[in-house]
N, C-alpha and C. Protein backbone atom coordinates (compact mmCIF):
# COMPACT_ATOMS: atom_id res chain seq x y z
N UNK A 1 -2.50 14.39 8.27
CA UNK A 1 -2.28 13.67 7.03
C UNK A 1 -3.33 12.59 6.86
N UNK A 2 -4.69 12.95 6.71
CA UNK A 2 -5.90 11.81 6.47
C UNK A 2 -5.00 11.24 5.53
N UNK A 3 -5.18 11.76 4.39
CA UNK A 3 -5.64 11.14 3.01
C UNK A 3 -4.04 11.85 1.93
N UNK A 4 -3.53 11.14 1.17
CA UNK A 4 -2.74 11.76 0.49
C UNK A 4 -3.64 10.69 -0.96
N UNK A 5 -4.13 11.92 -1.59
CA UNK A 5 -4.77 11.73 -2.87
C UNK A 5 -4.15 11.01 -4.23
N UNK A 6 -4.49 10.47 -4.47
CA UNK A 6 -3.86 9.68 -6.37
C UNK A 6 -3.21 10.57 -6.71
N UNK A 7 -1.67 10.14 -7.38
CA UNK A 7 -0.85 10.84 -7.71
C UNK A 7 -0.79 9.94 -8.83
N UNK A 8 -0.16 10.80 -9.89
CA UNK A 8 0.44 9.72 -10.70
C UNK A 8 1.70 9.88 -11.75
N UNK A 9 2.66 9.05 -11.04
CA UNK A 9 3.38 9.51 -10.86
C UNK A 9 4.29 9.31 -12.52
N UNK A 10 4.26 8.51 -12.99
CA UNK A 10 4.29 8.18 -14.50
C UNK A 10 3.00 7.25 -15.40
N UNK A 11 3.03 8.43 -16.66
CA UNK A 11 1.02 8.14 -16.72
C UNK A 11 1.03 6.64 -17.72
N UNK A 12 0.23 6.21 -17.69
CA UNK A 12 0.19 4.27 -17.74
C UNK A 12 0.01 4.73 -19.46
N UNK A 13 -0.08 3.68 -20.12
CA UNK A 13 -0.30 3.71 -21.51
C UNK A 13 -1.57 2.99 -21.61
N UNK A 14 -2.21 3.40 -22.75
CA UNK A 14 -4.06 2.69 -22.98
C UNK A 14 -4.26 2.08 -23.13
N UNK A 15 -5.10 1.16 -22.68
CA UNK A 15 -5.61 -0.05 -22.88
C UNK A 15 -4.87 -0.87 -22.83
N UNK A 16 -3.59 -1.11 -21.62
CA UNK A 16 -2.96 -2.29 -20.66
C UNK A 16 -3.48 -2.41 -19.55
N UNK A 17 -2.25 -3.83 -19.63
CA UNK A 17 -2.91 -4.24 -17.85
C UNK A 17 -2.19 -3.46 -16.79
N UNK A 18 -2.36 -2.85 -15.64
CA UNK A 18 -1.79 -2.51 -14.79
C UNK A 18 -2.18 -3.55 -13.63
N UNK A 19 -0.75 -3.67 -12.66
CA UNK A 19 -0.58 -4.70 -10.96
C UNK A 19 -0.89 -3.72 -10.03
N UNK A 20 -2.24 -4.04 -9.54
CA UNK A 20 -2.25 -3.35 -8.34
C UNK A 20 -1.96 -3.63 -7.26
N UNK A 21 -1.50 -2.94 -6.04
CA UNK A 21 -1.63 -3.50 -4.28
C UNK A 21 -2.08 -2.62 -3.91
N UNK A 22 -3.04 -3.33 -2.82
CA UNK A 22 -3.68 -2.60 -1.86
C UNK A 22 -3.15 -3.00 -0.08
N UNK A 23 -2.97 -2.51 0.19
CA UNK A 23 -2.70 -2.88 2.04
C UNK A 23 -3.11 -1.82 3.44
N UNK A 24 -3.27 -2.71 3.85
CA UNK A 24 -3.68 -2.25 5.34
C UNK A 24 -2.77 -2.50 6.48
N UNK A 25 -2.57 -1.57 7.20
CA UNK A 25 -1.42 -1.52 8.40
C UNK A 25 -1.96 -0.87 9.36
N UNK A 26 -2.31 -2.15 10.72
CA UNK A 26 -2.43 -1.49 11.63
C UNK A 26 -0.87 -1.78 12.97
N UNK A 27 -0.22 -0.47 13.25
CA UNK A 27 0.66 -0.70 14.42
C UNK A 27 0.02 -1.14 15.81
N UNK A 28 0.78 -1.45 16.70
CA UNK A 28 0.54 -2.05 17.77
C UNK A 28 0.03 -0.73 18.92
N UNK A 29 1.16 0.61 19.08
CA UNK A 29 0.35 1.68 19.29
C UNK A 29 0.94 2.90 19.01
N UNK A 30 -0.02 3.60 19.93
CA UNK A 30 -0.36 4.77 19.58
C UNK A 30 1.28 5.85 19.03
N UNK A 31 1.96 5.40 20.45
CA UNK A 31 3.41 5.19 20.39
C UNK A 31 3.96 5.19 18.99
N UNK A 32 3.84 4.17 18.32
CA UNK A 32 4.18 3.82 16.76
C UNK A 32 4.29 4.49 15.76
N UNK A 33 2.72 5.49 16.04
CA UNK A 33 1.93 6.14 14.86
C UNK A 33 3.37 7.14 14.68
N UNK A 34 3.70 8.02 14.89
CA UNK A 34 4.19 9.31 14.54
C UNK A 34 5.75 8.59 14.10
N UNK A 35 6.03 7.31 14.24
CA UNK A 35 7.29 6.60 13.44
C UNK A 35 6.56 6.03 11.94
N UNK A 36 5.58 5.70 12.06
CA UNK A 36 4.82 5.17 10.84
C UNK A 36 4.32 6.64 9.87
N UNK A 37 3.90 7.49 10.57
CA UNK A 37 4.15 8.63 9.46
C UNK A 37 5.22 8.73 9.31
N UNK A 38 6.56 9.09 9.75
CA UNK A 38 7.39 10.01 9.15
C UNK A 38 8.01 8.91 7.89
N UNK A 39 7.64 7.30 8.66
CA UNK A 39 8.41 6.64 7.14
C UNK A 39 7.32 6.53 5.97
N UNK A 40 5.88 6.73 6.51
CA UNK A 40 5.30 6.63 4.94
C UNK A 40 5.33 7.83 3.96
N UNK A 41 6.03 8.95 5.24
CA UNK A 41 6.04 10.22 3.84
C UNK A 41 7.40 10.08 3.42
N UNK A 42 8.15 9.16 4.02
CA UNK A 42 9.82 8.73 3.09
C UNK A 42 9.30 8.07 1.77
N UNK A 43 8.54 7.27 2.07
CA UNK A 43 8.04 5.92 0.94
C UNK A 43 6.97 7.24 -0.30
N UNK A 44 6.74 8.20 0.45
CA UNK A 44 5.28 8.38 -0.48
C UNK A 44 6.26 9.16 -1.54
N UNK A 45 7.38 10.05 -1.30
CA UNK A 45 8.94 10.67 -1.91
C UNK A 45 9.29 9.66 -2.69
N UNK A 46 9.53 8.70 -2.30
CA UNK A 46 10.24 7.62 -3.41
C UNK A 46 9.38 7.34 -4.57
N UNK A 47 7.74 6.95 -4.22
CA UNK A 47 7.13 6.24 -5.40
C UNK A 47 6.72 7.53 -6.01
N UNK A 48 6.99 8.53 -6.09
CA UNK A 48 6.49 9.49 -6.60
C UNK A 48 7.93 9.83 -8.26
N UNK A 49 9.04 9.03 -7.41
CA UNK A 49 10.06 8.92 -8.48
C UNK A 49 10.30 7.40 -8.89
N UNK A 50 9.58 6.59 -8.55
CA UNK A 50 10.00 5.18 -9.27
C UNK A 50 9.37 4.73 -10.36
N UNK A 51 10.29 3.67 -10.81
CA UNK A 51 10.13 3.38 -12.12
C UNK A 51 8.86 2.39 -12.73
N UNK A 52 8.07 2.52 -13.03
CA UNK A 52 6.78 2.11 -13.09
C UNK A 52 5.61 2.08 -12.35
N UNK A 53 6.17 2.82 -11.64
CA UNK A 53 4.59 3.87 -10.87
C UNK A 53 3.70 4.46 -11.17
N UNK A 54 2.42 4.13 -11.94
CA UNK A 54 1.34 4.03 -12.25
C UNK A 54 0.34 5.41 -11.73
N UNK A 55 0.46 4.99 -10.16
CA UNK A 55 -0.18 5.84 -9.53
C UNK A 55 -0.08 5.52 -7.77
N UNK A 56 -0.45 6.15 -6.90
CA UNK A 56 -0.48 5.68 -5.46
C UNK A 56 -1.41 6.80 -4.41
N UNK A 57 -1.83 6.52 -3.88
CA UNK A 57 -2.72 6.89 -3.20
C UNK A 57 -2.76 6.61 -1.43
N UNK A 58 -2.21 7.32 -0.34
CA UNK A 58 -2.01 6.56 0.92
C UNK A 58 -3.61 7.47 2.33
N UNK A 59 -4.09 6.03 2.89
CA UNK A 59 -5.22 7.22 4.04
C UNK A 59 -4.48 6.95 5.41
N UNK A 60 -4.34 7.94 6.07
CA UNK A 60 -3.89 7.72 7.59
C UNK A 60 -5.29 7.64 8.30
N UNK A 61 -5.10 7.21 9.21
CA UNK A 61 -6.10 7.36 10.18
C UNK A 61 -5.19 7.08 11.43
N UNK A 62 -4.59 7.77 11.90
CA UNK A 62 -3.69 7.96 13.10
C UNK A 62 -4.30 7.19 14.45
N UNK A 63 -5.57 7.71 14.73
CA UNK A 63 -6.08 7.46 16.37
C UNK A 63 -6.60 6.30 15.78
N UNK A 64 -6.76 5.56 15.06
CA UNK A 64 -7.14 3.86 15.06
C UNK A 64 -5.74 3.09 14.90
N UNK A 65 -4.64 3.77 14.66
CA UNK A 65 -3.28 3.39 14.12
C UNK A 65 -3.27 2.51 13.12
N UNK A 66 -4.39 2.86 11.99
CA UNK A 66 -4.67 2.21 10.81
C UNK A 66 -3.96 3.35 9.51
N UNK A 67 -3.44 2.12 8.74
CA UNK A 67 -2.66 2.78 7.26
C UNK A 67 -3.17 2.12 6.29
N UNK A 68 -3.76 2.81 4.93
CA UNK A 68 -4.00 1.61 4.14
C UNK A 68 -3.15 2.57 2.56
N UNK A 69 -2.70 2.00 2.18
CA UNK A 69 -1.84 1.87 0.73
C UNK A 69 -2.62 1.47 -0.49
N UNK A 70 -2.36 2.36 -1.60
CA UNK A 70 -3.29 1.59 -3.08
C UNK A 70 -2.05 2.30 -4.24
N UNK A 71 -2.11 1.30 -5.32
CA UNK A 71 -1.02 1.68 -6.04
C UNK A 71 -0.82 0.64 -7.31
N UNK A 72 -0.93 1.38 -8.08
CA UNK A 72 -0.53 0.86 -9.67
C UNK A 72 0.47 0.84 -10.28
N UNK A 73 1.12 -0.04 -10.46
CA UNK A 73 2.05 -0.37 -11.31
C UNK A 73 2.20 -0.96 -13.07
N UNK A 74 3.16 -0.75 -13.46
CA UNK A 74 3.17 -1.52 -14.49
C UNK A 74 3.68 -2.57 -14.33
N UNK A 75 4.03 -3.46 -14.01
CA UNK A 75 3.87 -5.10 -13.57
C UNK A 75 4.60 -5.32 -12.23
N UNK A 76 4.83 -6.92 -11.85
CA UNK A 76 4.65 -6.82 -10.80
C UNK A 76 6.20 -6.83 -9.90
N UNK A 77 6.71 -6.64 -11.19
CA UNK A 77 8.57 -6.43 -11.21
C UNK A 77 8.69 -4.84 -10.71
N UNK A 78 8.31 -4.18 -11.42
CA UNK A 78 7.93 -2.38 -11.05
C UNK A 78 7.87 -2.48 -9.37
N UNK A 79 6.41 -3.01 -8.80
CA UNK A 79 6.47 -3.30 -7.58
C UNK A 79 7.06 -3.27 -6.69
N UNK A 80 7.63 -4.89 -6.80
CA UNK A 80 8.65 -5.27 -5.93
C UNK A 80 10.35 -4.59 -6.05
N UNK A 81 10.76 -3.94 -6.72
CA UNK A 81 11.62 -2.89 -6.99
C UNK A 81 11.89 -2.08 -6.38
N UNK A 82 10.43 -1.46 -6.04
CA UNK A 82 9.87 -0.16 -5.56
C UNK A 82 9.86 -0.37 -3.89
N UNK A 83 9.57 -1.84 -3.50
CA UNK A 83 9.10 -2.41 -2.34
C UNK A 83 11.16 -2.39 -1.45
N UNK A 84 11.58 -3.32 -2.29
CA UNK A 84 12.77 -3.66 -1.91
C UNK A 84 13.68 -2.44 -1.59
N UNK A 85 13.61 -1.39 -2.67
CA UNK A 85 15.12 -0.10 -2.48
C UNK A 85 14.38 0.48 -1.37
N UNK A 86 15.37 1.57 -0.71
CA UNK A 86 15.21 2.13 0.17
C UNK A 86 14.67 3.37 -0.41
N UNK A 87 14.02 4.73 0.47
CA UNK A 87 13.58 4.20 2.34
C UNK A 87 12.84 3.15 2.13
N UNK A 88 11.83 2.69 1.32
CA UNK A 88 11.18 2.12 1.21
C UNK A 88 11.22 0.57 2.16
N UNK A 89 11.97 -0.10 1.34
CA UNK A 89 12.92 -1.34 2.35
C UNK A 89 13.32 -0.90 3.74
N UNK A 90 13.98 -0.06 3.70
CA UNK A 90 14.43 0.25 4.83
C UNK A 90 13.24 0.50 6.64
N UNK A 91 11.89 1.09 5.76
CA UNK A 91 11.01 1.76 6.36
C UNK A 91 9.79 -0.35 6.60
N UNK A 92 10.29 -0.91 5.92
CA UNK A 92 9.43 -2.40 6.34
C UNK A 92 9.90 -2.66 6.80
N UNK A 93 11.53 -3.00 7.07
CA UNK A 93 12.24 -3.81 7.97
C UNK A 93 11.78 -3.02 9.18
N UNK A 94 12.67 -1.49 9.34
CA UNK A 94 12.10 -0.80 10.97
C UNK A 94 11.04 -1.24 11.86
N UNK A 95 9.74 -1.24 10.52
CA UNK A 95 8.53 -1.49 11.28
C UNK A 95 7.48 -2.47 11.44
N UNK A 96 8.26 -3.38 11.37
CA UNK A 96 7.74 -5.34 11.23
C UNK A 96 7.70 -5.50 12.72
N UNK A 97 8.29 -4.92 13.57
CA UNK A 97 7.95 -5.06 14.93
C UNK A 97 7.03 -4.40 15.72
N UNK A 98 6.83 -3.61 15.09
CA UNK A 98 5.41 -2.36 15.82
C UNK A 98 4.19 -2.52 14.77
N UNK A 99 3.92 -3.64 13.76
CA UNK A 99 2.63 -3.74 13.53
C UNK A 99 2.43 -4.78 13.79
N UNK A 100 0.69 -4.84 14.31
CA UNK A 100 0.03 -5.43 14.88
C UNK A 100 -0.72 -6.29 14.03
N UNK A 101 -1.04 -6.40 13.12
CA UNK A 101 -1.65 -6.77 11.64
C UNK A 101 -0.74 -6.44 10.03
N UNK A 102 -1.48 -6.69 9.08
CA UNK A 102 -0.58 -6.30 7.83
C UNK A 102 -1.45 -7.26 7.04
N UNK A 103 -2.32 -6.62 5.91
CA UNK A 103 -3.32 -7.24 4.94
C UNK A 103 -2.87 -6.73 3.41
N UNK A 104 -2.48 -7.37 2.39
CA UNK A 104 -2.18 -7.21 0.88
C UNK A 104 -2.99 -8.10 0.39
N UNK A 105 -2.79 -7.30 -0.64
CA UNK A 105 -3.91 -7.73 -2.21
C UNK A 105 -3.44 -7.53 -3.34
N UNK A 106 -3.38 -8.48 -4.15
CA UNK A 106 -3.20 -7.98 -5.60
C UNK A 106 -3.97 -8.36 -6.64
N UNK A 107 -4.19 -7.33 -7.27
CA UNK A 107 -4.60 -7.99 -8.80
C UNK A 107 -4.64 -7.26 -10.12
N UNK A 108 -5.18 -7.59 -11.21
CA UNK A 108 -4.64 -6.76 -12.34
C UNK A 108 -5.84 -5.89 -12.41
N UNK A 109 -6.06 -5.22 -13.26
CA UNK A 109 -6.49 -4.15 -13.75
C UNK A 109 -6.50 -3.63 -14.87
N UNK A 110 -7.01 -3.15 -15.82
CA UNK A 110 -6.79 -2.45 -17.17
C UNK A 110 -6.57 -0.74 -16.88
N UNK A 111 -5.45 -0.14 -17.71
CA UNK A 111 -4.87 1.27 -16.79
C UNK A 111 -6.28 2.03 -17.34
N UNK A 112 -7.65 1.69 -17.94
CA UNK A 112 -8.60 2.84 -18.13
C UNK A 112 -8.97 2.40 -16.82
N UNK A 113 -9.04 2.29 -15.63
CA UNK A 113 -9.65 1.86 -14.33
C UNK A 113 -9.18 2.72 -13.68
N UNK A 114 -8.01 3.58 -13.89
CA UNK A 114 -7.51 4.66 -13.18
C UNK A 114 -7.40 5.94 -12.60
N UNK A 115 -7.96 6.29 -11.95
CA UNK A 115 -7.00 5.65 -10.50
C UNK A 115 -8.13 4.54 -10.00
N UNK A 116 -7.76 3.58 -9.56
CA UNK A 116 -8.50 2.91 -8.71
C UNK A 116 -9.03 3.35 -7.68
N UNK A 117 -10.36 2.53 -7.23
CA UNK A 117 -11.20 2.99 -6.65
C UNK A 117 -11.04 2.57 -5.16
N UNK A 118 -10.85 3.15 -4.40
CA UNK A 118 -10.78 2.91 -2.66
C UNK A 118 -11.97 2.13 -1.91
N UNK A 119 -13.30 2.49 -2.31
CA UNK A 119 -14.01 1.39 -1.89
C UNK A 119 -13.74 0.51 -2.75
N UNK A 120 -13.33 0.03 -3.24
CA UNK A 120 -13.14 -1.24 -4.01
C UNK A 120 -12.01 -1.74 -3.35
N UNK A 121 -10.95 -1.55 -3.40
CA UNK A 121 -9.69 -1.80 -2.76
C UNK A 121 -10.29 -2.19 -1.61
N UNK A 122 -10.31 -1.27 -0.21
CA UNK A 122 -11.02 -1.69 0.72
C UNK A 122 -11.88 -2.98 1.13
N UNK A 123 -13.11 -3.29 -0.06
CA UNK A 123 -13.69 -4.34 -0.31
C UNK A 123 -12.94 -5.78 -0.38
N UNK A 124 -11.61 -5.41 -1.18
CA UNK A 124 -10.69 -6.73 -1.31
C UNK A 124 -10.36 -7.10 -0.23
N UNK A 125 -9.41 -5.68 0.71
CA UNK A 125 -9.00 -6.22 1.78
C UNK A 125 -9.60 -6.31 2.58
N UNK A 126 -10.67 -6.15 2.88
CA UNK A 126 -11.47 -6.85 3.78
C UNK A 126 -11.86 -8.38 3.55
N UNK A 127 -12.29 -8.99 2.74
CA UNK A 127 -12.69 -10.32 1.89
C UNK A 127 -11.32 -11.12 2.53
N UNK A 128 -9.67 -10.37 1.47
CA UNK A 128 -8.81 -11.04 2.05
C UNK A 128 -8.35 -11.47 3.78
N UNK A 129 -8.93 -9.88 4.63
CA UNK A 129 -8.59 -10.56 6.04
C UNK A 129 -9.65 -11.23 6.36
N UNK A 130 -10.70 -11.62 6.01
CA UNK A 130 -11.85 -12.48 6.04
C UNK A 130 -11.26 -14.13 5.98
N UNK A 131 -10.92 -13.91 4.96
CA UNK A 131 -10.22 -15.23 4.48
C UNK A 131 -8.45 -16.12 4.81
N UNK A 132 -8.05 -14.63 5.65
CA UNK A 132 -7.40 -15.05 6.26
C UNK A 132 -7.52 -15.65 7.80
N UNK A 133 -8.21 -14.66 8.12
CA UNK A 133 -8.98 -15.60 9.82
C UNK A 133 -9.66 -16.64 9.51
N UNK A 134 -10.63 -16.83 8.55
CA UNK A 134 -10.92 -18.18 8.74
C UNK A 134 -9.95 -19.47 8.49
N UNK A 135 -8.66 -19.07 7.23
CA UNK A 135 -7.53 -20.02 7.85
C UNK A 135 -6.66 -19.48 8.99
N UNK A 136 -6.96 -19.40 10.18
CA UNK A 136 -6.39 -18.78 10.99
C UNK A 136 -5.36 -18.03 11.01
N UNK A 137 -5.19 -17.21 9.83
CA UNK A 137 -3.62 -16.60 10.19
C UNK A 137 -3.72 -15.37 10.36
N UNK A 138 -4.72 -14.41 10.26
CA UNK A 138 -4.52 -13.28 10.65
C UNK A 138 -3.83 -12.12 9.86
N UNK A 139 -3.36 -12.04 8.94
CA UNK A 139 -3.02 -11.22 8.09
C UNK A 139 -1.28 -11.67 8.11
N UNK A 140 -0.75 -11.17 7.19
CA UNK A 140 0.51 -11.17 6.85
C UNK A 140 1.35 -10.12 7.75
N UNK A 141 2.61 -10.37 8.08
CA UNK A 141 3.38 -9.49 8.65
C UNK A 141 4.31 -8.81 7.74
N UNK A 142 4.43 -7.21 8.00
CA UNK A 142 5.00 -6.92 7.11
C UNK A 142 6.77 -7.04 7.01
């Protein structure tokens, strides 16, 4: 499971703004990985039916035990909605103890930008864990 490609899952309307997040998840190990797939293909089932889901896009990279997430919404209520119900909820609480890191980003977008672009995303979260080590914190826990 590299890469699960832009989906989209309800199509945005023209020329709005769409909320994006981007995140990065790395678990602690190797151990982890095959619990961290089976809940991101719970989560990838859900946003594929939630309610202002834009679009989403997930890359595994298993043997680095790196996850990174990209995803459009229609605002930032849609989101957190999406974040909170289960598996979804269910699948952050489980695994707040087996990651080792946890980097988010948000920002807006106009929905002709769509799907968003992965080196770009990428670019953010990198900048953001940039900017988080230099105030020492290290990324967010999820």
């Amino acid at each position: 499971m590299p890469t699960l490609g832009w989906i989209t899952p309800n199509p945005a309307p023209p020329r709005t703004n769409t909320y994006v997040m981007a995140s990065r998840f790395e678990v602690k190990s190797l151990a982890d990985v095959p619990t961290f797939l089976f809940k991101s293909l719970s989560s990838w089932s859900q946003v594929k039916t939630a309610r202002g889901a834009y679009g989403a896009s997930l890359i595994a990279q298993p043997l680095k035990r790196t996850f990174w997430t990209l995803s459009a919404w229609e605002d930032r209520d849609a989101l957190y909605a999406y974040a909170k119900s289960d598996p979804h909820g269910a699948a952050m609480r489980a695994m707040a103890p087996k990651m080792r890191s946890s980097t988010f980003i948000f920002w807006e977008a106009d929905t002709a930008m769509l799907p968003i672009d992965w080196d770009d995303a990428k670019r953010r979260l990198a900048e953001k864990a940039r900017e988080d080590a230099a105030r020492g914190g290290g990324g967010h826990r999820a």
